[in-house]
N, C-alpha and C. Protein backbone atom coordinates (compact mmCIF):
# COMPACT_ATOMS: atom_id res chain seq x y z
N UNK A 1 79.40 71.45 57.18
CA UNK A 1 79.69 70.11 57.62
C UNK A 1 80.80 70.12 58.66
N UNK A 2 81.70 70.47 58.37
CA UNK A 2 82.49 71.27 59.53
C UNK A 2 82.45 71.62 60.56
N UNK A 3 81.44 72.46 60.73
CA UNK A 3 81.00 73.02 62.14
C UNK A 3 80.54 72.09 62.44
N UNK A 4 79.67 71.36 62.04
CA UNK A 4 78.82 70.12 62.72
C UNK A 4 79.70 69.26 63.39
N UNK A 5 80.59 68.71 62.89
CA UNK A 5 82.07 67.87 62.90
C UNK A 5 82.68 68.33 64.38
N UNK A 6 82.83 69.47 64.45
CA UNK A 6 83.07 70.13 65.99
C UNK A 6 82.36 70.74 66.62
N UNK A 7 81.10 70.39 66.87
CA UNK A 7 80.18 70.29 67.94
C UNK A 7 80.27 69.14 68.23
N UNK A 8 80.21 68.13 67.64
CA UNK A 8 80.06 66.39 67.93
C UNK A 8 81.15 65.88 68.82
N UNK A 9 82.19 66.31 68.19
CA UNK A 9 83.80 66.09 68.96
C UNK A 9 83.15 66.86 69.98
N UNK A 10 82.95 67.79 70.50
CA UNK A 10 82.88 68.37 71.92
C UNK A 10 82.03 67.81 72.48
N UNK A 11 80.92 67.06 72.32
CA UNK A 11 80.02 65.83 73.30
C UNK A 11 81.05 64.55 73.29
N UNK A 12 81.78 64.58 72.36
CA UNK A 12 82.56 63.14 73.21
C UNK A 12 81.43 61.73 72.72
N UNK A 13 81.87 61.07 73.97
CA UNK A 13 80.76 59.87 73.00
C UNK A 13 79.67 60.01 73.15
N UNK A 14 79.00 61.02 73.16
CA UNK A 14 77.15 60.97 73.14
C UNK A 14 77.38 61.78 71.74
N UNK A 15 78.23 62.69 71.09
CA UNK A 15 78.73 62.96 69.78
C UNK A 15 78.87 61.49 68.96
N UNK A 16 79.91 61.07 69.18
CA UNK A 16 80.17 59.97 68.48
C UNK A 16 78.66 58.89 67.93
N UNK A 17 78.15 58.74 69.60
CA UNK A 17 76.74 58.17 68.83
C UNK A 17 75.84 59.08 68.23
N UNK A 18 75.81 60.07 68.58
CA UNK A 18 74.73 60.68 66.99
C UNK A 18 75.31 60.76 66.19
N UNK A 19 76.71 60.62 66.21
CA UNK A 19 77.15 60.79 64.58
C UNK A 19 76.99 59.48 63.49
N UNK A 20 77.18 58.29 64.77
CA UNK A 20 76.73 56.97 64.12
C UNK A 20 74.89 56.93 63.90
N UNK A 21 74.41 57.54 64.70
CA UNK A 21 72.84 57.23 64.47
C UNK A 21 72.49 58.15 63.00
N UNK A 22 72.69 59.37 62.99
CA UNK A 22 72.37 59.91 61.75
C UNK A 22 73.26 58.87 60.70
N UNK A 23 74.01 58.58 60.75
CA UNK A 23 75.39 57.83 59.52
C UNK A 23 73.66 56.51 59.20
N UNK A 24 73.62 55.82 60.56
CA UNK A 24 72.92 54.78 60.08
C UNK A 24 71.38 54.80 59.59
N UNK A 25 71.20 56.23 59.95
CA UNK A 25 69.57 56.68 59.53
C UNK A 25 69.52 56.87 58.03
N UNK A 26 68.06 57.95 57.55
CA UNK A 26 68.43 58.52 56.24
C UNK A 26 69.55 59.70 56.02
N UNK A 27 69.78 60.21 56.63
CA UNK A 27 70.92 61.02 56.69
C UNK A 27 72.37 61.19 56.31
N UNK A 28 72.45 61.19 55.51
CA UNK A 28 73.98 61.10 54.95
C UNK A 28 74.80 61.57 55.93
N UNK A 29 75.87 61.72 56.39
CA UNK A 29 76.62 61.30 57.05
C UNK A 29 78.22 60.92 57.48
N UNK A 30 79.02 61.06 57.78
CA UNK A 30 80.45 60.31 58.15
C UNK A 30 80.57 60.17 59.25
N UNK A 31 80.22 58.95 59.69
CA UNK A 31 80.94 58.94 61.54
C UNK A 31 82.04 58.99 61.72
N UNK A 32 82.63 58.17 60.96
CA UNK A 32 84.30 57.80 60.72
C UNK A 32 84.70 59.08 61.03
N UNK A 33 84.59 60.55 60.41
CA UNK A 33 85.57 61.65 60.55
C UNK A 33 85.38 61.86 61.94
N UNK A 34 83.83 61.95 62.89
CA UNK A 34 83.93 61.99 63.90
C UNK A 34 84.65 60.92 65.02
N UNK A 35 84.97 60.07 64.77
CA UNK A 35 85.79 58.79 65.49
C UNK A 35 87.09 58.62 65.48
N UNK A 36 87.32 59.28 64.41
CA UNK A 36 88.93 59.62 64.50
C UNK A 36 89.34 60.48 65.17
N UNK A 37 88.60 61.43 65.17
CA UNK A 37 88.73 63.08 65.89
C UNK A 37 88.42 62.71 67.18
N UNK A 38 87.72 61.65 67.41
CA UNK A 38 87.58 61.85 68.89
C UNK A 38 88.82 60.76 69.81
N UNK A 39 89.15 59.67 69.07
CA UNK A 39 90.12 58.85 69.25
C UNK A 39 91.83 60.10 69.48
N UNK A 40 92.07 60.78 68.20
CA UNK A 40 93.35 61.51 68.09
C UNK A 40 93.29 62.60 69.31
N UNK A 41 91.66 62.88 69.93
CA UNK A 41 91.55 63.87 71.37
C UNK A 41 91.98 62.98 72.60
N UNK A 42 91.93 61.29 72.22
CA UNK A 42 92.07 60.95 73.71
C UNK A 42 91.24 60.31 74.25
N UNK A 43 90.13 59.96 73.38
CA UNK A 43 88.77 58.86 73.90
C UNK A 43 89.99 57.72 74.13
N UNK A 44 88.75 57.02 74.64
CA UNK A 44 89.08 55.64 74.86
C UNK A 44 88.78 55.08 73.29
N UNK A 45 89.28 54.09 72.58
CA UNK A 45 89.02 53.81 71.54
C UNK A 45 87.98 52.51 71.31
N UNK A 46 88.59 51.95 72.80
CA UNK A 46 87.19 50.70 72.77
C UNK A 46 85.87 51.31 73.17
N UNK A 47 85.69 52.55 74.12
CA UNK A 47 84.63 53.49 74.02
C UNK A 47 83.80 53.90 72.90
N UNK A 48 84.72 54.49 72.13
CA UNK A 48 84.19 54.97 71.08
C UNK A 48 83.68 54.26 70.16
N UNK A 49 84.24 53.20 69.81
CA UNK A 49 83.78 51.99 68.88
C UNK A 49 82.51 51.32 68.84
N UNK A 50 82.01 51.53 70.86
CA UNK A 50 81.16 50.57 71.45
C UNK A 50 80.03 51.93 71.21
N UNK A 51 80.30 53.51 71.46
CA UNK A 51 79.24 54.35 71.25
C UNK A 51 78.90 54.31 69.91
N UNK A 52 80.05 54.31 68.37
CA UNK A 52 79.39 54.15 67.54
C UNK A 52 78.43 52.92 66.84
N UNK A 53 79.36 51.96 67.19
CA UNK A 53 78.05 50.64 67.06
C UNK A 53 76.77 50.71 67.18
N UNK A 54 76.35 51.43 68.34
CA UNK A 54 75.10 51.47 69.32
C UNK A 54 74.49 52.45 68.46
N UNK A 55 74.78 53.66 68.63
CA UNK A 55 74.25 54.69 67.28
C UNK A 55 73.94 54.18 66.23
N UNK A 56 75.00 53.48 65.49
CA UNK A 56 74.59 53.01 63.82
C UNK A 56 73.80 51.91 63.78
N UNK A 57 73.71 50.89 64.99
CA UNK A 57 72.48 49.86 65.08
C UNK A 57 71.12 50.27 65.45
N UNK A 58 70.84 51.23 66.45
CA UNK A 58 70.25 51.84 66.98
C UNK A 58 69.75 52.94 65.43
N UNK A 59 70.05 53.68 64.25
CA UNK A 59 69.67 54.08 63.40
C UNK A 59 69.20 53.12 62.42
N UNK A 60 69.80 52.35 62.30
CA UNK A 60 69.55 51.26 61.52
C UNK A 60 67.97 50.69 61.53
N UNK A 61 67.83 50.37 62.70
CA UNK A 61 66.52 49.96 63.73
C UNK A 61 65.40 50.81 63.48
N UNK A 62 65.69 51.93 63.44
CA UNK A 62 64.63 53.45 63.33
C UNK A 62 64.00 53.24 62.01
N UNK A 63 65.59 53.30 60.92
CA UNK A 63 64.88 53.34 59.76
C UNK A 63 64.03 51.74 59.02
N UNK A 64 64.28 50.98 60.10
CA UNK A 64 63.34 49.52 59.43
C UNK A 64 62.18 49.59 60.41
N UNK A 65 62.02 50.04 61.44
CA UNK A 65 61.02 50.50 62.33
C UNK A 65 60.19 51.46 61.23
N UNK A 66 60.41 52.86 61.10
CA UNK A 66 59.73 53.24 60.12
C UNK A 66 59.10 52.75 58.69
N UNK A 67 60.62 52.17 58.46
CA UNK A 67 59.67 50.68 57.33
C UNK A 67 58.62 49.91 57.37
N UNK A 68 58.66 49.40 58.56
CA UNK A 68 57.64 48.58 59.04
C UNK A 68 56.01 49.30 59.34
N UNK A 69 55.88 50.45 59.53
CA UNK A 69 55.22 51.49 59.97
C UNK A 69 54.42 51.73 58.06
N UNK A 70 54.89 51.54 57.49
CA UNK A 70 54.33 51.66 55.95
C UNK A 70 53.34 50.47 55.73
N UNK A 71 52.47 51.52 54.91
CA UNK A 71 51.03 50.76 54.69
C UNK A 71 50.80 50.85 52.89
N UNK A 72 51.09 49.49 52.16
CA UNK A 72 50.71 49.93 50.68
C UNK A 72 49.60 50.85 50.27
N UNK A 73 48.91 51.04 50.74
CA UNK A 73 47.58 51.49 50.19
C UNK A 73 48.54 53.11 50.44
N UNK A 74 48.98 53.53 51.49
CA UNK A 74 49.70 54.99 51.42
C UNK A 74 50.85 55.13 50.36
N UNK A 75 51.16 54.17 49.84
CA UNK A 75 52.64 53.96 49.15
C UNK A 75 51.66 54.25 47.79
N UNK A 76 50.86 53.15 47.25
CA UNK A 76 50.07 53.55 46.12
C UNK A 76 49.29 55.05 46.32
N UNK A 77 48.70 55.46 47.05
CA UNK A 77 48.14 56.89 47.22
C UNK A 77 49.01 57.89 46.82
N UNK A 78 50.24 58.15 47.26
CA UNK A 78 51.09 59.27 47.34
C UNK A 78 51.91 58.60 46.12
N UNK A 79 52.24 57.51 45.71
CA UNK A 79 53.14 57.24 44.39
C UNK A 79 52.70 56.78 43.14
């Protein structure tokens, strides 16, 4: 988890938003550790705030998009 944590910090805010898009997907997640880390490097903080928003709405979206994409008859089949 760690390593992951500093690869993300080294993209800066295109880090920051995947860290919010996985956070807001199925993917477990902490953006927060990445947003701090990137804030205490020197981002802009209204930057960063505005990349993670976009990520975690933008995941959010995916996973009710894929929701929407579900068909009962597959839900009863496989469950």
């Amino acid at each position: 988890m760690d390593a992951l944590v500093e690869v993300l910090l080294e993209y800066g805010y295109a880090g920051m938003f995947l860290a919010a898009f996985l956070s807001g997907s199925v993917v477990p997640f902490s953006s927060e550790v990445v947003m701090i880390g990137l804030i205490q490097l020197g981002l802009s903080p209204l930057m960063t705030v505005l990349a993670g928003t976009l990520g975690n709405s933008l995941g959010s979206m995916t996973c009710y998009w894929v929701g929407l994409l579900g068909n009962m008859r597959w839900v009863e089949r496989l469950f």
